[in-house]
PDB file of N, CA and C in Angstrom:
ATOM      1  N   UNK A   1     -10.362   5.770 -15.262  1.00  0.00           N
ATOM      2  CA  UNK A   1     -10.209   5.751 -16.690  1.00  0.00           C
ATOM      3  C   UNK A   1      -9.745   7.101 -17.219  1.00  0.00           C
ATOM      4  N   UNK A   2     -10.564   8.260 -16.685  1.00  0.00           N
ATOM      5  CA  UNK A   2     -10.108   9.620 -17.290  1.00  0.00           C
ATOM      6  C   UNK A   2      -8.113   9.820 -17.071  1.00  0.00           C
ATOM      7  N   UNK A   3      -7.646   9.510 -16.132  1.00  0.00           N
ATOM      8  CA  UNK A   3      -6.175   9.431 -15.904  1.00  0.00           C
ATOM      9  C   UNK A   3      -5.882   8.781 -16.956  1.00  0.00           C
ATOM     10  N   UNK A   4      -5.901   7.728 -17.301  1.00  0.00           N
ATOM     11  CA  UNK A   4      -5.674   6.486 -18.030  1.00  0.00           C
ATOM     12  C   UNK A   4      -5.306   7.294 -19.185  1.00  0.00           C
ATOM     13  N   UNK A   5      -6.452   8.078 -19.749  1.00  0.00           N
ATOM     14  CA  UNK A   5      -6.743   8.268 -21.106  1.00  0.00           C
ATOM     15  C   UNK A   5      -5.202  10.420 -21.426  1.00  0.00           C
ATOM     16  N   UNK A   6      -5.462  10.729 -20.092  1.00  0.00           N
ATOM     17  CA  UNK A   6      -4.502  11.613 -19.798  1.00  0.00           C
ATOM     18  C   UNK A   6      -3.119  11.582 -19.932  1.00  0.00           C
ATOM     19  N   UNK A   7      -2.568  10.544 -18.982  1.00  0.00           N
ATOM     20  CA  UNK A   7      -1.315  10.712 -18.367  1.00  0.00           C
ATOM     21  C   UNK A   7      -0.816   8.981 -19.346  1.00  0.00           C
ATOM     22  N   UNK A   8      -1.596   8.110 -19.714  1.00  0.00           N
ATOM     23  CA  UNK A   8      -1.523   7.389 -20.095  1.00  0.00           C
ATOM     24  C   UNK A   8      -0.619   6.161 -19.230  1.00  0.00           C
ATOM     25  N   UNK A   9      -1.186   5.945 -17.853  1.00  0.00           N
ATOM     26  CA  UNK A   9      -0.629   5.424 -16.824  1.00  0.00           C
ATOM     27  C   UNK A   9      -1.708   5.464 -15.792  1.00  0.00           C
ATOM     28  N   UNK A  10      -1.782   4.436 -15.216  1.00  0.00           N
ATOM     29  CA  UNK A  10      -2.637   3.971 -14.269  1.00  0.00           C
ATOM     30  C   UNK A  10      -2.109   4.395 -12.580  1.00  0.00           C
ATOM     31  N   UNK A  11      -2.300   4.871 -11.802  1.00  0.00           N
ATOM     32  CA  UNK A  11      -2.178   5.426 -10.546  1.00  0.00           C
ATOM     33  C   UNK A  11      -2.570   4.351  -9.460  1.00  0.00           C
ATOM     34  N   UNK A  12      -1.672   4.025  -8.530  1.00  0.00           N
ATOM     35  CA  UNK A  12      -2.408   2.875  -7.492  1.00  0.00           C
ATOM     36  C   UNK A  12      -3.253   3.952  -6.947  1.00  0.00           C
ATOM     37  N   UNK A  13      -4.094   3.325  -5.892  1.00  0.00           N
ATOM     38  CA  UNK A  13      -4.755   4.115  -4.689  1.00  0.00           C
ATOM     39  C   UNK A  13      -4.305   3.203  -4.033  1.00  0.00           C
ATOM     40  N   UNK A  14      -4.193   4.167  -2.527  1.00  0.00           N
ATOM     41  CA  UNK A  14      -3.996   3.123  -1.018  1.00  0.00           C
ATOM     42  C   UNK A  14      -5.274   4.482  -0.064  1.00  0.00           C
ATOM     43  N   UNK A  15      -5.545   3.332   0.602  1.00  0.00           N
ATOM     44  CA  UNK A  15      -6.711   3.738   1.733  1.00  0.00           C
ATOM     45  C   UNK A  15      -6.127   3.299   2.986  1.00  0.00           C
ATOM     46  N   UNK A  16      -6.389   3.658   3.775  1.00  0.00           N
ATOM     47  CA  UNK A  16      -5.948   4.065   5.694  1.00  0.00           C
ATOM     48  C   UNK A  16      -7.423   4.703   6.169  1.00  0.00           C
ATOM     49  N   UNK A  17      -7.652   2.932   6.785  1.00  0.00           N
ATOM     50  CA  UNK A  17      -8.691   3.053   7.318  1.00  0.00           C
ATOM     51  C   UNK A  17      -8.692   3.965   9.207  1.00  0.00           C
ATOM     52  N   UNK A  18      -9.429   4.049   9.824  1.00  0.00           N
ATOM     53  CA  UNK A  18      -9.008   4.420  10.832  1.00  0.00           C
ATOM     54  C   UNK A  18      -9.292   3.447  12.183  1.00  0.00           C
ATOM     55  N   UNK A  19      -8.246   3.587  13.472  1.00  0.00           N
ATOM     56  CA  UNK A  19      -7.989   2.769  14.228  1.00  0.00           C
ATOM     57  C   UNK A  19      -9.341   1.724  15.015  1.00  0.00           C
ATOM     58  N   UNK A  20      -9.192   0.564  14.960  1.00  0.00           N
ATOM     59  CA  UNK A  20      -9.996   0.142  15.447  1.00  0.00           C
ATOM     60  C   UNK A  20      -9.631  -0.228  17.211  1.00  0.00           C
ATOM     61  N   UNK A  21     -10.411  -1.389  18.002  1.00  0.00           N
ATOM     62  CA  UNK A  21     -10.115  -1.022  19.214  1.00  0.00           C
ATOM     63  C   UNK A  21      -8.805  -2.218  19.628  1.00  0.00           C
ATOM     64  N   UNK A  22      -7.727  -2.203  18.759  1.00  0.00           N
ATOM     65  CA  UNK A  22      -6.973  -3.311  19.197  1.00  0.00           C
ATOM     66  C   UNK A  22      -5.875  -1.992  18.690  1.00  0.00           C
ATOM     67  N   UNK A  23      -6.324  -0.969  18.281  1.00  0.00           N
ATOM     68  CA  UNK A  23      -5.236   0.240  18.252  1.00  0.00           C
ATOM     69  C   UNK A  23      -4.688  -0.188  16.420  1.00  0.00           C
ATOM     70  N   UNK A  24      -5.396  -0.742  15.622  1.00  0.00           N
ATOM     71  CA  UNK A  24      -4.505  -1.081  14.296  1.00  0.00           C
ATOM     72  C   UNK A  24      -5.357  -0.612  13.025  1.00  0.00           C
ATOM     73  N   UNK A  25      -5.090  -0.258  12.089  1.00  0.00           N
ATOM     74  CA  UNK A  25      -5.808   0.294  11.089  1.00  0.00           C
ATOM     75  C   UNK A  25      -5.350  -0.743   9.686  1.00  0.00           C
ATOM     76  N   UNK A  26      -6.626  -0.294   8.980  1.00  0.00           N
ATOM     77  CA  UNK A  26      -6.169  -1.447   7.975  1.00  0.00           C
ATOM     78  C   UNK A  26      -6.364  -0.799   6.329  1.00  0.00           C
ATOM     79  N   UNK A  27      -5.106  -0.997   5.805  1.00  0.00           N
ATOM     80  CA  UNK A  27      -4.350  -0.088   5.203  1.00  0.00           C
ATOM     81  C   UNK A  27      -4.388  -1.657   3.581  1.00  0.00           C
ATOM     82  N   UNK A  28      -4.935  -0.194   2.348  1.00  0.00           N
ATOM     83  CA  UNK A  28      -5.685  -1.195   1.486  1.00  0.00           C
ATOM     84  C   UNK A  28      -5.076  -0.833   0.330  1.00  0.00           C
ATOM     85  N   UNK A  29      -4.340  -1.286  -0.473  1.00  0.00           N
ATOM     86  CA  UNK A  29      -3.664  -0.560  -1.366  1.00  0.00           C
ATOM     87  C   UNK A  29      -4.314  -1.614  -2.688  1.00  0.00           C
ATOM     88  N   UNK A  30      -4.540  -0.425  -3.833  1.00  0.00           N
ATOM     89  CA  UNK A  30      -5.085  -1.017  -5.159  1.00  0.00           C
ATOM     90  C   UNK A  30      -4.053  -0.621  -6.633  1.00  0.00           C
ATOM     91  N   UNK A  31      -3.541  -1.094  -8.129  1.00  0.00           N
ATOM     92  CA  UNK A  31      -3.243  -0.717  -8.805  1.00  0.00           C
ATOM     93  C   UNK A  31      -4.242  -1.497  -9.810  1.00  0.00           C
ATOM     94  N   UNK A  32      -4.376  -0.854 -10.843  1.00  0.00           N
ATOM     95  CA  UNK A  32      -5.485  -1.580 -11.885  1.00  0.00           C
ATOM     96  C   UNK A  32      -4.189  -1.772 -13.297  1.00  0.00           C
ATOM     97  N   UNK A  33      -4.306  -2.725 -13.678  1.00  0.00           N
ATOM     98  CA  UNK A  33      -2.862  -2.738 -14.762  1.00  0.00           C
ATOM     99  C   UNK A  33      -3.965  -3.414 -16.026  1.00  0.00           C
ATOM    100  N   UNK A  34      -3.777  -3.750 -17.306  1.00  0.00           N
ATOM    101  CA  UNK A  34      -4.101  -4.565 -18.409  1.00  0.00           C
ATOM    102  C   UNK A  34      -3.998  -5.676 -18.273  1.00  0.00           C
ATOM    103  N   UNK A  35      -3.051  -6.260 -17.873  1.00  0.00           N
ATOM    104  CA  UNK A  35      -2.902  -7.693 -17.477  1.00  0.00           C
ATOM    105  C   UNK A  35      -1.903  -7.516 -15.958  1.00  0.00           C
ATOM    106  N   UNK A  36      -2.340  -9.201 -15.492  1.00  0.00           N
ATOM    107  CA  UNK A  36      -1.377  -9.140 -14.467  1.00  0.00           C
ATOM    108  C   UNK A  36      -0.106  -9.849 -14.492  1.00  0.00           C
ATOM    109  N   UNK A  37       0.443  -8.828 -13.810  1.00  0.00           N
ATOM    110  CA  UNK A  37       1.711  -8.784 -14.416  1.00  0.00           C
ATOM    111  C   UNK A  37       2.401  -9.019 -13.142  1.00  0.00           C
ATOM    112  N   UNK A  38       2.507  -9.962 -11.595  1.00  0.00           N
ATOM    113  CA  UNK A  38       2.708  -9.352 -10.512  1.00  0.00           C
ATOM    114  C   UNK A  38       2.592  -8.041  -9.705  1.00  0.00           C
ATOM    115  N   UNK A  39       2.985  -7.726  -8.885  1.00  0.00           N
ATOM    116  CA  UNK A  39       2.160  -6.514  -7.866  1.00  0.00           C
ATOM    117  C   UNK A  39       3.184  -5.774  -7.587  1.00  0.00           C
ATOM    118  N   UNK A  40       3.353  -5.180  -7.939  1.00  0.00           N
ATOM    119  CA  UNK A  40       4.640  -3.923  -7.352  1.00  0.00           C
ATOM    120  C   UNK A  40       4.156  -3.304  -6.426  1.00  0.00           C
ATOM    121  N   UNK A  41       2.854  -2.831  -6.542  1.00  0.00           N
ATOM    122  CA  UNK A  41       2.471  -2.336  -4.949  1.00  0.00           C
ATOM    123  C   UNK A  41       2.678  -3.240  -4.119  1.00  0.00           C
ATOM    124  N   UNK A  42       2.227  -4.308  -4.411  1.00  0.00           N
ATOM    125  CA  UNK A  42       2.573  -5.523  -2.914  1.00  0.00           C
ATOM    126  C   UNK A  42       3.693  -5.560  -2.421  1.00  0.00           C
ATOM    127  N   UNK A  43       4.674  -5.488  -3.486  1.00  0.00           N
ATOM    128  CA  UNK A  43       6.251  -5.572  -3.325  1.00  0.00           C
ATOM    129  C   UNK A  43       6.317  -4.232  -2.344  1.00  0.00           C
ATOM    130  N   UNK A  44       5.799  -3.257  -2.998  1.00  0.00           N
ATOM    131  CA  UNK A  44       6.481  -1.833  -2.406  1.00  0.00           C
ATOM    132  C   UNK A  44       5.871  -1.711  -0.650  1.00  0.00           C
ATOM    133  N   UNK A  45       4.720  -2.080  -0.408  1.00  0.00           N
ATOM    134  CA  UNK A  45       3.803  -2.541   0.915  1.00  0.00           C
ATOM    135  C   UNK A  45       5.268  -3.356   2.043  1.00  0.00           C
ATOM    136  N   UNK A  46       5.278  -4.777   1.109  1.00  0.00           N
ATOM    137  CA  UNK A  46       6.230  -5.124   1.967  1.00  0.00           C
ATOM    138  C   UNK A  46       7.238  -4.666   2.547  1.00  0.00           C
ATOM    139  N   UNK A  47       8.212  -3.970   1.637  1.00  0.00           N
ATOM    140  CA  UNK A  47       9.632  -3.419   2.019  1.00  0.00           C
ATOM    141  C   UNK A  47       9.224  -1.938   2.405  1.00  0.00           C
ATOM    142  N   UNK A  48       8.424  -1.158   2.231  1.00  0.00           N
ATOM    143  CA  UNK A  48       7.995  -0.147   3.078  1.00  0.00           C
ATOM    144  C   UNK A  48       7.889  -0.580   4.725  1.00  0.00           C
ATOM    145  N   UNK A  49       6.854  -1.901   5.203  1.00  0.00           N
ATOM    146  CA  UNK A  49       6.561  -2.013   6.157  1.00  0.00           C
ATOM    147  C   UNK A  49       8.337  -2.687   6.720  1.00  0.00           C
ATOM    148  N   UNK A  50       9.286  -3.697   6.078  1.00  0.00           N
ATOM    149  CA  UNK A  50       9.949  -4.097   6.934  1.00  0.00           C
ATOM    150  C   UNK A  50      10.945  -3.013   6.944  1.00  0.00           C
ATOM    151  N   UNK A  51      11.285  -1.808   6.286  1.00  0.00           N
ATOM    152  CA  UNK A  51      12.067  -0.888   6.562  1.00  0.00           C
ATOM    153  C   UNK A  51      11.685  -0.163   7.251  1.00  0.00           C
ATOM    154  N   UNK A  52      10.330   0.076   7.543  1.00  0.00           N
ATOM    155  CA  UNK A  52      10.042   1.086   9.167  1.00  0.00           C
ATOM    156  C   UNK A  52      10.103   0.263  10.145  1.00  0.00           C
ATOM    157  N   UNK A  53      10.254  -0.926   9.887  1.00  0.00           N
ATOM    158  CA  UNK A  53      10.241  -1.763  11.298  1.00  0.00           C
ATOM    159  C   UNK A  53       8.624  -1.561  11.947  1.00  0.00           C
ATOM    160  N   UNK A  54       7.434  -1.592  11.107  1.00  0.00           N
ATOM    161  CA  UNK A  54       6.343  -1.475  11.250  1.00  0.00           C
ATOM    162  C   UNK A  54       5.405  -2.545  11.599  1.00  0.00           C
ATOM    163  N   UNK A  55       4.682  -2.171  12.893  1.00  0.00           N
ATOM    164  CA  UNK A  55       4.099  -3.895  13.255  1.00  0.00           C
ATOM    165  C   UNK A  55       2.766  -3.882  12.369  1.00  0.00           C
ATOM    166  N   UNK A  56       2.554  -5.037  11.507  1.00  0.00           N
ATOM    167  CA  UNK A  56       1.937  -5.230  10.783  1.00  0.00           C
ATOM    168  C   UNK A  56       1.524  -6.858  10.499  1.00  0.00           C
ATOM    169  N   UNK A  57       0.125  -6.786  10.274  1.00  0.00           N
ATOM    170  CA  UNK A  57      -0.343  -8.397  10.137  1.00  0.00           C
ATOM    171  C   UNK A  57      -0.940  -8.474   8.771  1.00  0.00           C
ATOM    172  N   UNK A  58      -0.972  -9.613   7.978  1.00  0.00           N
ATOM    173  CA  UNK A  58      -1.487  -9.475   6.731  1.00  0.00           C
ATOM    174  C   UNK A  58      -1.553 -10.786   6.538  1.00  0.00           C
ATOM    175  N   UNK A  59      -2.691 -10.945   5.227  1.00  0.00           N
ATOM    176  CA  UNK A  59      -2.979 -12.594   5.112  1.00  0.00           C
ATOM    177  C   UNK A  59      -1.590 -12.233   3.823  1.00  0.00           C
ATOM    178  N   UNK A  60      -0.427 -13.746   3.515  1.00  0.00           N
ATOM    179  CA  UNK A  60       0.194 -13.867   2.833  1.00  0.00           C
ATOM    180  C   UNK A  60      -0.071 -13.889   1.371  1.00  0.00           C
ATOM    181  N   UNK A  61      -1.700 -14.160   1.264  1.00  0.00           N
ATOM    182  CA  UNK A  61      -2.732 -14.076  -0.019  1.00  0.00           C
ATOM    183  C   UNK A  61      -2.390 -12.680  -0.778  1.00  0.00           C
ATOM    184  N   UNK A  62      -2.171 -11.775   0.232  1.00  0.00           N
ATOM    185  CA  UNK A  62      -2.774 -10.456  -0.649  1.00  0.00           C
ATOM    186  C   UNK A  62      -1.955  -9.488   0.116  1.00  0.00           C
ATOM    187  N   UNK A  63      -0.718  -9.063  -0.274  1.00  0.00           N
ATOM    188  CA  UNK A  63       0.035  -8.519   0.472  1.00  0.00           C
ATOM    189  C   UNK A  63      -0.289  -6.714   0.397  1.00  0.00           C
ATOM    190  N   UNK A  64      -1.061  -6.307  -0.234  1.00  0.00           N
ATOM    191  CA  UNK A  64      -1.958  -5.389  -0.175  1.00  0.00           C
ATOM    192  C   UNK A  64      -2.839  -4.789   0.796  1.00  0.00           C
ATOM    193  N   UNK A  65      -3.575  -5.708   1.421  1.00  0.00           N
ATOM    194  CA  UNK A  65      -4.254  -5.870   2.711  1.00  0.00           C
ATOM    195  C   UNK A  65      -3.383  -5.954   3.990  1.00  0.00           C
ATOM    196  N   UNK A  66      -3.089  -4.866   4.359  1.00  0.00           N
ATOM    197  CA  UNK A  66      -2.560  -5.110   6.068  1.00  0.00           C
ATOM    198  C   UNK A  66      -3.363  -4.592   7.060  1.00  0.00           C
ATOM    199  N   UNK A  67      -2.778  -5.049   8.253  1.00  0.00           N
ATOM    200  CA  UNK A  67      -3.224  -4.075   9.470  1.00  0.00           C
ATOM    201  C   UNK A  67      -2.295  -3.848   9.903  1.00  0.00           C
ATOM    202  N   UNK A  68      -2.065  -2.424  10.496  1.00  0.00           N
ATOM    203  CA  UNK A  68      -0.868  -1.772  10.858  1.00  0.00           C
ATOM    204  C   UNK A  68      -0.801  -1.098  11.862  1.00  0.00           C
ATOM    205  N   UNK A  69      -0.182  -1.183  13.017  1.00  0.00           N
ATOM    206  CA  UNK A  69      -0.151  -0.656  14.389  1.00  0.00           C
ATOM    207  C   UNK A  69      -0.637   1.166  13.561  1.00  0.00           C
ATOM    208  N   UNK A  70      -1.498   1.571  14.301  1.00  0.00           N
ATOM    209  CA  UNK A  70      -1.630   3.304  14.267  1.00  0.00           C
ATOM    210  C   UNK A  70      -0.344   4.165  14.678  1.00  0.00           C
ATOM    211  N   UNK A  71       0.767   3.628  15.154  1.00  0.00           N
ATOM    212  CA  UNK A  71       1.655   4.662  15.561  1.00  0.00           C
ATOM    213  C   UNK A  71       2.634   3.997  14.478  1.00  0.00           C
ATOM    214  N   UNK A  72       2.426   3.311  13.720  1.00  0.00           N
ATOM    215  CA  UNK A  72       3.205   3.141  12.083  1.00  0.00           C
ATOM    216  C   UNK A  72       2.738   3.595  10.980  1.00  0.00           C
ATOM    217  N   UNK A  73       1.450   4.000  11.258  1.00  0.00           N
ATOM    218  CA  UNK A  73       1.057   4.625   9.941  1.00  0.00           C
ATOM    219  C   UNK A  73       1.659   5.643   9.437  1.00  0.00           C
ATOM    220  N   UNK A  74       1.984   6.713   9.877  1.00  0.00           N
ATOM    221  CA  UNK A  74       2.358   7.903   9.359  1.00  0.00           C
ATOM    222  C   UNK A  74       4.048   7.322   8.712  1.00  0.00           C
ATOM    223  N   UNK A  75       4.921   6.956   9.580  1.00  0.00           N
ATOM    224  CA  UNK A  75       6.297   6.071   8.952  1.00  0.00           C
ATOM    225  C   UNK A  75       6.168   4.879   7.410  1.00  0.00           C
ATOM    226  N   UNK A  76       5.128   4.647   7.625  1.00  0.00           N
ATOM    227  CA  UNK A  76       4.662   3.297   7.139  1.00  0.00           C
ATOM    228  C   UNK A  76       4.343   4.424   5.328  1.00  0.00           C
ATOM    229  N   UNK A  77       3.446   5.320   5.351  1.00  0.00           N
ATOM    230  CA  UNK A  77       2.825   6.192   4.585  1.00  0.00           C
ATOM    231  C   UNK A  77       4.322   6.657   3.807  1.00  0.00           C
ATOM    232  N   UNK A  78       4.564   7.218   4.568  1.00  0.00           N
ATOM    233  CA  UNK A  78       6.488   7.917   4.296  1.00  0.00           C
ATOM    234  C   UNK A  78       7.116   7.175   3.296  1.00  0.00           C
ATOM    235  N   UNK A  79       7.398   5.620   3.968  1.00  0.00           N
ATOM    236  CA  UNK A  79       7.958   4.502   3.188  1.00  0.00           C
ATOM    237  C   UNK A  79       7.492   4.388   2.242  1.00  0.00           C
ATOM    238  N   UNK A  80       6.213   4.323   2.224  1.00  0.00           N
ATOM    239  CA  UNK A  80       5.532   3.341   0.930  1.00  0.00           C
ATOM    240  C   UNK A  80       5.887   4.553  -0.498  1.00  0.00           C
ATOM    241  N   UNK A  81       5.629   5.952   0.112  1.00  0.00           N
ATOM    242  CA  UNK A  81       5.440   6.599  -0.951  1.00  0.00           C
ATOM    243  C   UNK A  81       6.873   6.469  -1.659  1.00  0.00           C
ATOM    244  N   UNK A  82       8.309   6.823  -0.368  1.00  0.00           N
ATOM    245  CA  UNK A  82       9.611   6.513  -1.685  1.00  0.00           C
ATOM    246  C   UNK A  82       9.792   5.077  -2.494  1.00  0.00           C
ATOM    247  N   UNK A  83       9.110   4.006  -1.937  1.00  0.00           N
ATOM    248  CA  UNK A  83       9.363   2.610  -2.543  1.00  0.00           C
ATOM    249  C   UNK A  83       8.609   2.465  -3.591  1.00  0.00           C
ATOM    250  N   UNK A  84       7.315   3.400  -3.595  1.00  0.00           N
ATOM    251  CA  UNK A  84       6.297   3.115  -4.656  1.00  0.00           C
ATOM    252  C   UNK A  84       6.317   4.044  -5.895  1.00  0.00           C
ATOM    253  N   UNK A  85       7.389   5.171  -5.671  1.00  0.00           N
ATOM    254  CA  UNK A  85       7.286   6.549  -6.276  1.00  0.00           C
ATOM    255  C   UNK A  85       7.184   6.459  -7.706  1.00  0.00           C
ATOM    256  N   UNK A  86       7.877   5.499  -8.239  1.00  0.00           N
ATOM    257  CA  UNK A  86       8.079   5.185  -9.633  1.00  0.00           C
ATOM    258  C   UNK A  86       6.419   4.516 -10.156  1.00  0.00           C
ATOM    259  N   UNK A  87       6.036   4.405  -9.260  1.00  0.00           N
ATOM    260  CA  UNK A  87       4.482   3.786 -10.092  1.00  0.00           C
ATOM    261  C   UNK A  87       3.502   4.593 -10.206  1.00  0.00           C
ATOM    262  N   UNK A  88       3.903   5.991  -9.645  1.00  0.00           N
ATOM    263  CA  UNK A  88       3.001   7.518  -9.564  1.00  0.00           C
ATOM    264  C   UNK A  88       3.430   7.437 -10.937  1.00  0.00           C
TER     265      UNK A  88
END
């Protein structure tokens, strides 16, 4: 809320959990909006992951929620931030 009331714009968060034993981490991205309005983070998740060519599993529900090979994360991180930059 204190951002909110600042910058007058809402900030996603994304979390990167760390590797579990199948080697994949699961990578959690949030934006809080007034209404919903569709997901631009989801959007930006997707085309981040298919432009690194990043192996990644996700329920089609919530394109927010992935799991992501650990040796894509750091590429995967890279991506998301130029696809998402406009929602900083």
């Amino acid at each position: 809320e204190q951002h909110w009331h600042v910058a007058g714009k809402r900030k996603p968060i994304v979390l990167v959990g760390p590797p579990d034993a199948r080697n994949r981490c699961f990578v959690v991205g949030y934006q809080a909006s007034e209404r919903m309005v569709g997901n631009p983070l989801g959007h930006a998740f997707s085309a981040a992951i298919e432009e690194v060519g990043a192996e990644a599993w996700y329920d089609l529900f919530d394109t927010t929620v992935v799991e992501i090979s650990k040796d894509d994360v750091e590429k995967f991180k890279v991506e998301l931030l130029r696809k998402a930059g406009n929602l900083l």
